[in-house]
PDB file of N, CA and C in Angstrom:
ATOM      1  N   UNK A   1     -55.984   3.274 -51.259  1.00  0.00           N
ATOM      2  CA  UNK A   1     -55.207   2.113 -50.905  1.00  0.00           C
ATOM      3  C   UNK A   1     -55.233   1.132 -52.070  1.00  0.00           C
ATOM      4  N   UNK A   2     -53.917   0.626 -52.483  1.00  0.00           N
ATOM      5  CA  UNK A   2     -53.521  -0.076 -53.863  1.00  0.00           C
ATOM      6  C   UNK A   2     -54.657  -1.765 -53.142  1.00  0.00           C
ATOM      7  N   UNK A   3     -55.407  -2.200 -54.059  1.00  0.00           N
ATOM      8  CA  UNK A   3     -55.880  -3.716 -54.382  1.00  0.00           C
ATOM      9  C   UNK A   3     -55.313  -4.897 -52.677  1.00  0.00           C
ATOM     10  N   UNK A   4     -54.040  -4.752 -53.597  1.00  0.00           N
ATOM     11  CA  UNK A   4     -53.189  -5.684 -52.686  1.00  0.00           C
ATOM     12  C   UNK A   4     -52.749  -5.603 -51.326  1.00  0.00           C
ATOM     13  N   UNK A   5     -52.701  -4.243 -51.000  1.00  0.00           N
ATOM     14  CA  UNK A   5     -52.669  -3.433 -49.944  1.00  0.00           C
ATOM     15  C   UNK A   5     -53.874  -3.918 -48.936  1.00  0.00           C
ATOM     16  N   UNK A   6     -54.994  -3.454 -49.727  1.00  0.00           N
ATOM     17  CA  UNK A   6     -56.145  -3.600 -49.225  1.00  0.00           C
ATOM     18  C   UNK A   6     -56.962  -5.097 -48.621  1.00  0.00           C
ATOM     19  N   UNK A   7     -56.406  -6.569 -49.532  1.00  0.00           N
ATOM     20  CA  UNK A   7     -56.328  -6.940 -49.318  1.00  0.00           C
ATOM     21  C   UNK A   7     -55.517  -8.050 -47.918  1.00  0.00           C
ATOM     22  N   UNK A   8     -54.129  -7.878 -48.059  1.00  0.00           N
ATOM     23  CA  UNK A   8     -53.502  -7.954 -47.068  1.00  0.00           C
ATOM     24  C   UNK A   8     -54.010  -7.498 -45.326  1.00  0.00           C
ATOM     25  N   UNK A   9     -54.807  -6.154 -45.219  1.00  0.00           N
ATOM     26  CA  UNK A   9     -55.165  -6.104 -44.581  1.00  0.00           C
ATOM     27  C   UNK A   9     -57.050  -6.142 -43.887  1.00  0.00           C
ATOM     28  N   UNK A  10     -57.147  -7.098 -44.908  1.00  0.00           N
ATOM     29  CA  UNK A  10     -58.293  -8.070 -44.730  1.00  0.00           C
ATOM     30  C   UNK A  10     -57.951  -8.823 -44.313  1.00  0.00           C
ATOM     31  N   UNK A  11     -57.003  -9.624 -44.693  1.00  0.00           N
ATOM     32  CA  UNK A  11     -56.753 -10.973 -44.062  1.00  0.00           C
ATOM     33  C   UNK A  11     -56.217 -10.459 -42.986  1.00  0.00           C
ATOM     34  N   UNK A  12     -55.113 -10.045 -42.906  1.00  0.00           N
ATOM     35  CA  UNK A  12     -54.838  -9.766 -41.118  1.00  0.00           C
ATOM     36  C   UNK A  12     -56.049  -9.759 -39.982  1.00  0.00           C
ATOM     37  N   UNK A  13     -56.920  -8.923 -40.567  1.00  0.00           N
ATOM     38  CA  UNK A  13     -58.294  -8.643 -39.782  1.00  0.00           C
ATOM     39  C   UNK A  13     -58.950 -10.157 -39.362  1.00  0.00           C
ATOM     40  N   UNK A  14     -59.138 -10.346 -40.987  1.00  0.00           N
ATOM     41  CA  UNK A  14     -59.836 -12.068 -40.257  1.00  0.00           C
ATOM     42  C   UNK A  14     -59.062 -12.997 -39.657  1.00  0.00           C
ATOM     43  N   UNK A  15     -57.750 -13.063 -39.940  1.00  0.00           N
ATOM     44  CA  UNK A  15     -57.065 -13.846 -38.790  1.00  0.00           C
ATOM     45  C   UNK A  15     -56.778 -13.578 -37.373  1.00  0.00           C
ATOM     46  N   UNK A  16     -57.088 -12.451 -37.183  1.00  0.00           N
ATOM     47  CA  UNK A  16     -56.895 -12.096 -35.701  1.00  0.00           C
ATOM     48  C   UNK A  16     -58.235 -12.522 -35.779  1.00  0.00           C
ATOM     49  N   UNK A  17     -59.406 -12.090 -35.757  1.00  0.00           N
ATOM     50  CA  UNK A  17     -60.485 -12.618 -35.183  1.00  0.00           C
ATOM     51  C   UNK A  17     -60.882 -14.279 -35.354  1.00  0.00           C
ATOM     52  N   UNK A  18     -60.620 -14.832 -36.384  1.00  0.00           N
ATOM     53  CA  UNK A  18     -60.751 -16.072 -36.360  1.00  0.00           C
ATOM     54  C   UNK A  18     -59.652 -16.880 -35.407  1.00  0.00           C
ATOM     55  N   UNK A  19     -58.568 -16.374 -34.995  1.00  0.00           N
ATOM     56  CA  UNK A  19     -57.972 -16.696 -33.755  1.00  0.00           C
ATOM     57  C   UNK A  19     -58.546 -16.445 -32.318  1.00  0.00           C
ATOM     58  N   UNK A  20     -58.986 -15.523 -32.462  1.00  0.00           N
ATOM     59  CA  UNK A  20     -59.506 -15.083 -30.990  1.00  0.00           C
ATOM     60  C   UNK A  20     -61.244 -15.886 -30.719  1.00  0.00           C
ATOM     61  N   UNK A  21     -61.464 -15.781 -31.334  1.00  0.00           N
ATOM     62  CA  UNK A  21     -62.711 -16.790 -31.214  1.00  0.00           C
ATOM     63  C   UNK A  21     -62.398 -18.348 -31.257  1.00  0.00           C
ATOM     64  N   UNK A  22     -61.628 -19.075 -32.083  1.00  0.00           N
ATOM     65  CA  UNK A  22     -60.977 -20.326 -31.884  1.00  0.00           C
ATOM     66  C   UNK A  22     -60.524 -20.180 -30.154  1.00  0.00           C
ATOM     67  N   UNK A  23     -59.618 -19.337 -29.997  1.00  0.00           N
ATOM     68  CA  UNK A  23     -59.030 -19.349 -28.410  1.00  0.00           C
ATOM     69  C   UNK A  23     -59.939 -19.272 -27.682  1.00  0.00           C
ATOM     70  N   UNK A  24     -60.899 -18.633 -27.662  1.00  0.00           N
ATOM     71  CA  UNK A  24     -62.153 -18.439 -26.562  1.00  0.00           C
ATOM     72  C   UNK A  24     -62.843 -19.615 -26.569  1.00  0.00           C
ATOM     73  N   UNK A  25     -63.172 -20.209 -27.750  1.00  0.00           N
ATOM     74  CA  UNK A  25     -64.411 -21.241 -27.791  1.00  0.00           C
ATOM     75  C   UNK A  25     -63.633 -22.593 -26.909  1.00  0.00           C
ATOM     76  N   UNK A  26     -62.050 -22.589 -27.174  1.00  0.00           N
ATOM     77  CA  UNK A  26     -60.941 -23.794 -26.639  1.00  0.00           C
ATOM     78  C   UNK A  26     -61.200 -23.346 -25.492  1.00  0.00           C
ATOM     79  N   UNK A  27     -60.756 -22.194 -25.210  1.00  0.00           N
ATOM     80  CA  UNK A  27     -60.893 -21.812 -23.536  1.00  0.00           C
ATOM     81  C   UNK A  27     -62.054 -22.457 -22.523  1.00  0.00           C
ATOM     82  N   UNK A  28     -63.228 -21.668 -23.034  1.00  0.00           N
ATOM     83  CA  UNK A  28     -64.591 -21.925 -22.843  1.00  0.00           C
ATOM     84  C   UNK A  28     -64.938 -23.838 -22.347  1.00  0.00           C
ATOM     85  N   UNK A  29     -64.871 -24.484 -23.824  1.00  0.00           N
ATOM     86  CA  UNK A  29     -65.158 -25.878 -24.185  1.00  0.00           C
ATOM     87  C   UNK A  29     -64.545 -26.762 -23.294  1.00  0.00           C
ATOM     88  N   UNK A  30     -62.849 -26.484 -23.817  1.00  0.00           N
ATOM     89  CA  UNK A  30     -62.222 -27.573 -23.222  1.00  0.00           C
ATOM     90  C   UNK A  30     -62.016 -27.774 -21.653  1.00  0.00           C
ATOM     91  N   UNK A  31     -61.244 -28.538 -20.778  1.00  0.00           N
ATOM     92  CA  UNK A  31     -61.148 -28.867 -19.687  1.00  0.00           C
ATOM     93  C   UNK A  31     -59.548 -28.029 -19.359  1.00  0.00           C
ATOM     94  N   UNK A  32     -59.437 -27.754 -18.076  1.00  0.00           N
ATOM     95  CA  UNK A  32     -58.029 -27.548 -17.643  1.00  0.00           C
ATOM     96  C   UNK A  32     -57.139 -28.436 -17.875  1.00  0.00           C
ATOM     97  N   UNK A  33     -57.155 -29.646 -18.351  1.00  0.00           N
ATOM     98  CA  UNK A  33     -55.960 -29.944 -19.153  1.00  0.00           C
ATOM     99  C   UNK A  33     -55.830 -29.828 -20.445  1.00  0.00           C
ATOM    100  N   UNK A  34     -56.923 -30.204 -21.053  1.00  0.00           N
ATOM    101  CA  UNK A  34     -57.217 -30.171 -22.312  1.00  0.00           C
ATOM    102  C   UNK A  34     -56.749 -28.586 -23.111  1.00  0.00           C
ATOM    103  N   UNK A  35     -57.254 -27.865 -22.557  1.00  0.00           N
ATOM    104  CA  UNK A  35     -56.990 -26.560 -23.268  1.00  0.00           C
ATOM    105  C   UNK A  35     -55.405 -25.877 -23.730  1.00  0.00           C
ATOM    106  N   UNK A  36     -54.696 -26.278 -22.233  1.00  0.00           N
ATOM    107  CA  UNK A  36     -53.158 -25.781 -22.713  1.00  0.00           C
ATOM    108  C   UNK A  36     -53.214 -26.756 -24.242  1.00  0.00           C
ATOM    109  N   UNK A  37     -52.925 -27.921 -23.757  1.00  0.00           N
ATOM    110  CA  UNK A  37     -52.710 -28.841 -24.944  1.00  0.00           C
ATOM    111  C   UNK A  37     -53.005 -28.004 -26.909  1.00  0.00           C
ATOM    112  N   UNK A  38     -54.084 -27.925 -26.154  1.00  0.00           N
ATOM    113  CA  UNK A  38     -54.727 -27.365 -27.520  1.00  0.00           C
ATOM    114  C   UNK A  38     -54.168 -26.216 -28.023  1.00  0.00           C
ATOM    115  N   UNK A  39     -54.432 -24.881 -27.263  1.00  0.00           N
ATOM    116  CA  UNK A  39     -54.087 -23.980 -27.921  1.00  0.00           C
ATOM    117  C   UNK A  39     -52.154 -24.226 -27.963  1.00  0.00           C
ATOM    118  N   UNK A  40     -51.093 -25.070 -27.149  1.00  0.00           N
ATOM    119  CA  UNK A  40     -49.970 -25.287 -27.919  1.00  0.00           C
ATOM    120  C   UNK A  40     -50.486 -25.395 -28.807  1.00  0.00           C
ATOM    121  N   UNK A  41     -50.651 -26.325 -29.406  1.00  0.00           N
ATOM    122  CA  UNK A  41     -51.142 -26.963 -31.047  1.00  0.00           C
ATOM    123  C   UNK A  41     -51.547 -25.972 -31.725  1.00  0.00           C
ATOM    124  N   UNK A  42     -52.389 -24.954 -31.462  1.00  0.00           N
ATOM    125  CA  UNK A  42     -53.226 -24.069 -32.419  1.00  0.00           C
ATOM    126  C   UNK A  42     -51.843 -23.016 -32.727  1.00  0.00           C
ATOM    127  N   UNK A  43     -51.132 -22.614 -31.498  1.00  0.00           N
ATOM    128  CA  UNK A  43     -50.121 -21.173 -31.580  1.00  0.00           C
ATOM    129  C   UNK A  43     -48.246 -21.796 -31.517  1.00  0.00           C
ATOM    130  N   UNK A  44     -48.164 -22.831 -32.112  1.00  0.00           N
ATOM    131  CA  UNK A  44     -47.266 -23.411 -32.087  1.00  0.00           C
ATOM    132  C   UNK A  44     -45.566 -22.956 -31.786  1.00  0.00           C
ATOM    133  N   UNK A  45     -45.362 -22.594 -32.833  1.00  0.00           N
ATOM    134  CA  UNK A  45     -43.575 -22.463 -32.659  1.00  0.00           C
ATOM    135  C   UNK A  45     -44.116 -21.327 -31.144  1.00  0.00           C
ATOM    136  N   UNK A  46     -44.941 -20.101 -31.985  1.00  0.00           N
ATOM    137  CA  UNK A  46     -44.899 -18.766 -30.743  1.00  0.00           C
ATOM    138  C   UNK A  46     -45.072 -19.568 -29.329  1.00  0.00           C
ATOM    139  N   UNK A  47     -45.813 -20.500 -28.884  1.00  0.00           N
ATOM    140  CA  UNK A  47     -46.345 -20.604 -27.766  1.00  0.00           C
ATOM    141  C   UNK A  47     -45.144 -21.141 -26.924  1.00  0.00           C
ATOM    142  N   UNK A  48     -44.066 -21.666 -27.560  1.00  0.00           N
ATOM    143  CA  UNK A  48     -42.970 -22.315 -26.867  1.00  0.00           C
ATOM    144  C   UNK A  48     -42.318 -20.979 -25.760  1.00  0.00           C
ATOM    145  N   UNK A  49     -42.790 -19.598 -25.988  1.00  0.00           N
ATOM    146  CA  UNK A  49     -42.204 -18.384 -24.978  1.00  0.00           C
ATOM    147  C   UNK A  49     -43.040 -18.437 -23.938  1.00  0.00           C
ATOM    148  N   UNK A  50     -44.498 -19.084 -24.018  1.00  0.00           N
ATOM    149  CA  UNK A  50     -45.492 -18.448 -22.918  1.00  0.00           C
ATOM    150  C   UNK A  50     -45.808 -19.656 -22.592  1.00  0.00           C
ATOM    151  N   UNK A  51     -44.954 -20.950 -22.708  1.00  0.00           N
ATOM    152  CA  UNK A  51     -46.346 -22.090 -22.465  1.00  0.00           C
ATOM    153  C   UNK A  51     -45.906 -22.763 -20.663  1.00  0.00           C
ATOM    154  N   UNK A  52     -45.289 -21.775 -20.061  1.00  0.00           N
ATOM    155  CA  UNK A  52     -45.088 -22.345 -18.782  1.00  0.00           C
ATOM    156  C   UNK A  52     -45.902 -21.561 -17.928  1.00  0.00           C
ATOM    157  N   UNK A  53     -46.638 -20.563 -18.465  1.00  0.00           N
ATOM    158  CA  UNK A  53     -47.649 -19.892 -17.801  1.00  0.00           C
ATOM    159  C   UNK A  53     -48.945 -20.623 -17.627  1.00  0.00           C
ATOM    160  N   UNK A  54     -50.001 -20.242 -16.667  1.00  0.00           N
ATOM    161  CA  UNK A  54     -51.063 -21.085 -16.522  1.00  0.00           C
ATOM    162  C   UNK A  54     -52.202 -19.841 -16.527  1.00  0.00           C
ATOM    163  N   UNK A  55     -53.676 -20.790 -17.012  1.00  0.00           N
ATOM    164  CA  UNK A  55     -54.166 -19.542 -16.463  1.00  0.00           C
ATOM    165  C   UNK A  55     -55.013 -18.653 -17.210  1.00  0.00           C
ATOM    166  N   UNK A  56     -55.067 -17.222 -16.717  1.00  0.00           N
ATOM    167  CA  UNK A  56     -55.339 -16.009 -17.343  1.00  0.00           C
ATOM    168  C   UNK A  56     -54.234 -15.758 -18.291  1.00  0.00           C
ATOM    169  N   UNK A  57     -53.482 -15.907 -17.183  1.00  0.00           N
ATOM    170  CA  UNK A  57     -52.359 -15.146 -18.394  1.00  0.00           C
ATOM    171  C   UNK A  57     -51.938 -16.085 -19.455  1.00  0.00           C
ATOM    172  N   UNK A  58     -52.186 -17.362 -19.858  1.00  0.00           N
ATOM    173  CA  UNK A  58     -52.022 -18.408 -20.852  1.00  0.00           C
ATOM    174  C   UNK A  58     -52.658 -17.761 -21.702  1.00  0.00           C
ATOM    175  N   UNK A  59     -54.159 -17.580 -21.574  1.00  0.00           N
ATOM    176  CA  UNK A  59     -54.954 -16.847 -22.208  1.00  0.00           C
ATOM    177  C   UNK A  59     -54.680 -15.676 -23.221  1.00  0.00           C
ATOM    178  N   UNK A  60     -54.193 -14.902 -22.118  1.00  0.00           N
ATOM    179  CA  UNK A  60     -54.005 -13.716 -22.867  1.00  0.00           C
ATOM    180  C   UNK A  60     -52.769 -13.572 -23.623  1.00  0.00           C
ATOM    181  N   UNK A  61     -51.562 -14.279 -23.292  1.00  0.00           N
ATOM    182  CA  UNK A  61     -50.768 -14.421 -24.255  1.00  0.00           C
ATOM    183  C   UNK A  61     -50.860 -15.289 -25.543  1.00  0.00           C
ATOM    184  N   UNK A  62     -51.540 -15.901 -24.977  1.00  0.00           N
ATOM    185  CA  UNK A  62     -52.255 -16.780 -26.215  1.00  0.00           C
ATOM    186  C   UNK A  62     -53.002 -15.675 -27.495  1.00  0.00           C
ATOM    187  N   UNK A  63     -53.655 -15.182 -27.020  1.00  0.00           N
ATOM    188  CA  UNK A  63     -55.067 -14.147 -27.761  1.00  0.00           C
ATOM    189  C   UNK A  63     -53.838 -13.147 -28.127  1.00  0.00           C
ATOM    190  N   UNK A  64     -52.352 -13.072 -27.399  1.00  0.00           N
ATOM    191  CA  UNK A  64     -51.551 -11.645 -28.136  1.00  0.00           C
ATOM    192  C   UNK A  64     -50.762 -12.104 -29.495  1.00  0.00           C
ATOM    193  N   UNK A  65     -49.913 -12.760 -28.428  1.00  0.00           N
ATOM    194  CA  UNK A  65     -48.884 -13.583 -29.305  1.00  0.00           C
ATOM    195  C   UNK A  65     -49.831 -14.739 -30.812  1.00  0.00           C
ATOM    196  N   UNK A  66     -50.243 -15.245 -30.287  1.00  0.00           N
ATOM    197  CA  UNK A  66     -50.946 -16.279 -31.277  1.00  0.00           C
ATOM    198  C   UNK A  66     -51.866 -15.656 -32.351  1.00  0.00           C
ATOM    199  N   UNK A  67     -52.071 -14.545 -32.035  1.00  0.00           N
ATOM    200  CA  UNK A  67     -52.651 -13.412 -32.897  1.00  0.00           C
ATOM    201  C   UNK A  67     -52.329 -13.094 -33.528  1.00  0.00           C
ATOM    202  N   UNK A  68     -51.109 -12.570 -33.168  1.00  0.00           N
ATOM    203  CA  UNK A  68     -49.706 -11.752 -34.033  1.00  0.00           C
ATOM    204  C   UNK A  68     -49.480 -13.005 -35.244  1.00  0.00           C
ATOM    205  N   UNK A  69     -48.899 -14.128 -34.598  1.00  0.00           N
ATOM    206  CA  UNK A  69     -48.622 -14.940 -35.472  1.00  0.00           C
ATOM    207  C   UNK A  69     -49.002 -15.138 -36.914  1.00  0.00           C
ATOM    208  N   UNK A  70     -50.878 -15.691 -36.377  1.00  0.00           N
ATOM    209  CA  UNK A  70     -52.264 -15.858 -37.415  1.00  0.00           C
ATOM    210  C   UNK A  70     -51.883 -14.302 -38.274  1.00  0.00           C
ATOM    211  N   UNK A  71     -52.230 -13.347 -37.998  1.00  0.00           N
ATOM    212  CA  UNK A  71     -51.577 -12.145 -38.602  1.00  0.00           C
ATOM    213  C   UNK A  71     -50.591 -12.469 -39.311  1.00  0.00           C
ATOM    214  N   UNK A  72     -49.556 -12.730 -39.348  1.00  0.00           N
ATOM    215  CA  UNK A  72     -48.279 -12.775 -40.424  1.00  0.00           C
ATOM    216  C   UNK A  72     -48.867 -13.634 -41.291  1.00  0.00           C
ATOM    217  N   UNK A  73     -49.249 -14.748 -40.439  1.00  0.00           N
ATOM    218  CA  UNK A  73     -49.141 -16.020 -42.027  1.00  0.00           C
ATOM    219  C   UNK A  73     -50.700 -15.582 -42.768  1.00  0.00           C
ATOM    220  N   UNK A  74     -51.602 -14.780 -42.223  1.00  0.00           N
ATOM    221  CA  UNK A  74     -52.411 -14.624 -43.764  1.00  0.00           C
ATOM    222  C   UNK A  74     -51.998 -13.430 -44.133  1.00  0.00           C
ATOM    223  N   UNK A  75     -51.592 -12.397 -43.633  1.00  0.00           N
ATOM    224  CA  UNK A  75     -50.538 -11.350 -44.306  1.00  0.00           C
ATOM    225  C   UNK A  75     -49.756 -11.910 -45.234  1.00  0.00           C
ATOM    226  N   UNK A  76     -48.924 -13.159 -45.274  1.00  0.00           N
ATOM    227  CA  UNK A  76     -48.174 -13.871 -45.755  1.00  0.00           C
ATOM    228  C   UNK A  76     -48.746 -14.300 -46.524  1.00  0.00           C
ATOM    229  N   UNK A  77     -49.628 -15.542 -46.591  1.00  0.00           N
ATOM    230  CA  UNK A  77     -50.275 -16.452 -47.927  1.00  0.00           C
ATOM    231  C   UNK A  77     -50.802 -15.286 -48.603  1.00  0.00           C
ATOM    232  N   UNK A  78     -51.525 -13.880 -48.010  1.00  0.00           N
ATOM    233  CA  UNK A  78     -52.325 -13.069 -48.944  1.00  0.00           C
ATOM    234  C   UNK A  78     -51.458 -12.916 -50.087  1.00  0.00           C
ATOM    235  N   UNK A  79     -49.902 -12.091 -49.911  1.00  0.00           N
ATOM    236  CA  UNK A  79     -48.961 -11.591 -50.412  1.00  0.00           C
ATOM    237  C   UNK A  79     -48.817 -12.850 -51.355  1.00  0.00           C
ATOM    238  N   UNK A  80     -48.844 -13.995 -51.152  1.00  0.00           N
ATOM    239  CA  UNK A  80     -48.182 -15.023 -51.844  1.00  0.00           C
ATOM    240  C   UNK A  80     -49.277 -15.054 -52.917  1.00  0.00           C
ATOM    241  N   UNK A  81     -50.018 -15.613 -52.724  1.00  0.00           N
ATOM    242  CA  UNK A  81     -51.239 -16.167 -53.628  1.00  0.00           C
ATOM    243  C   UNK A  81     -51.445 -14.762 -55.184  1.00  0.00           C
ATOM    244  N   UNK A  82     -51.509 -13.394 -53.820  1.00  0.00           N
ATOM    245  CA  UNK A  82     -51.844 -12.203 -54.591  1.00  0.00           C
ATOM    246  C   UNK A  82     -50.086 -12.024 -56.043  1.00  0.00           C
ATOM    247  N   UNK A  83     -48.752 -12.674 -55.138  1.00  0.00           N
ATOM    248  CA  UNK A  83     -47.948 -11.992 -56.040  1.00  0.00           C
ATOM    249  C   UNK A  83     -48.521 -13.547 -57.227  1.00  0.00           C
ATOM    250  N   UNK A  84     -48.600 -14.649 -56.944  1.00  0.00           N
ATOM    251  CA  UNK A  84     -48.618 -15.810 -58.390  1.00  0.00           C
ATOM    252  C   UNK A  84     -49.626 -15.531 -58.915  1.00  0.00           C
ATOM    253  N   UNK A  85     -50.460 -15.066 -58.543  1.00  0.00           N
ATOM    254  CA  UNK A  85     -51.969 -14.532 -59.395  1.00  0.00           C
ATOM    255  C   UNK A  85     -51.311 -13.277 -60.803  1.00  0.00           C
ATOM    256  N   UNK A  86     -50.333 -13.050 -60.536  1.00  0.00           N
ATOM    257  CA  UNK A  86     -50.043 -11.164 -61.398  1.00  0.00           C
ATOM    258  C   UNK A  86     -49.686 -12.494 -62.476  1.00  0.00           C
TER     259      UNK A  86
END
């Protein structure tokens, strides 16, 4: 697997998990109001499809979708940073 390759899918890795632990610890911490609030804020544009749900399933679309997201954009900055570095 080429450098950049390899990279890219590092970061994917740590952004899904550094999302999913952010979502759990919000889950966990915050209060039933507090939490929607938050994770909007954390999973932004995506959350505008799931944010009339309550719940478990807030949750878990949260931990899918908001995942996916975190995934692109350090997939994304990796690609970026890695192509101005050449």
């Amino acid at each position: 697997m080429r450098p950049a390759r390899r990279a890219m899918v590092v970061a994917v890795a740590v952004g899904v998990v550094l999302h999913t632990f952010t979502v759990l610890w919000v889950w966990h911490a915050w209060g039933y109001f507090g939490r929607g609030n938050v994770l909007a804020w954390l999973d932004f544009p995506v959350c505008l499809a799931y944010l009339q749900l309550e719940g478990r399933p807030l949750l878990l679309w949260s931990l899918a979708a908001g995942g996916l997201q975190w995934a692109a954009i350090a997939a994304g900055l990796t690609w970026l940073v890695g192509r101005s570095v050449r």
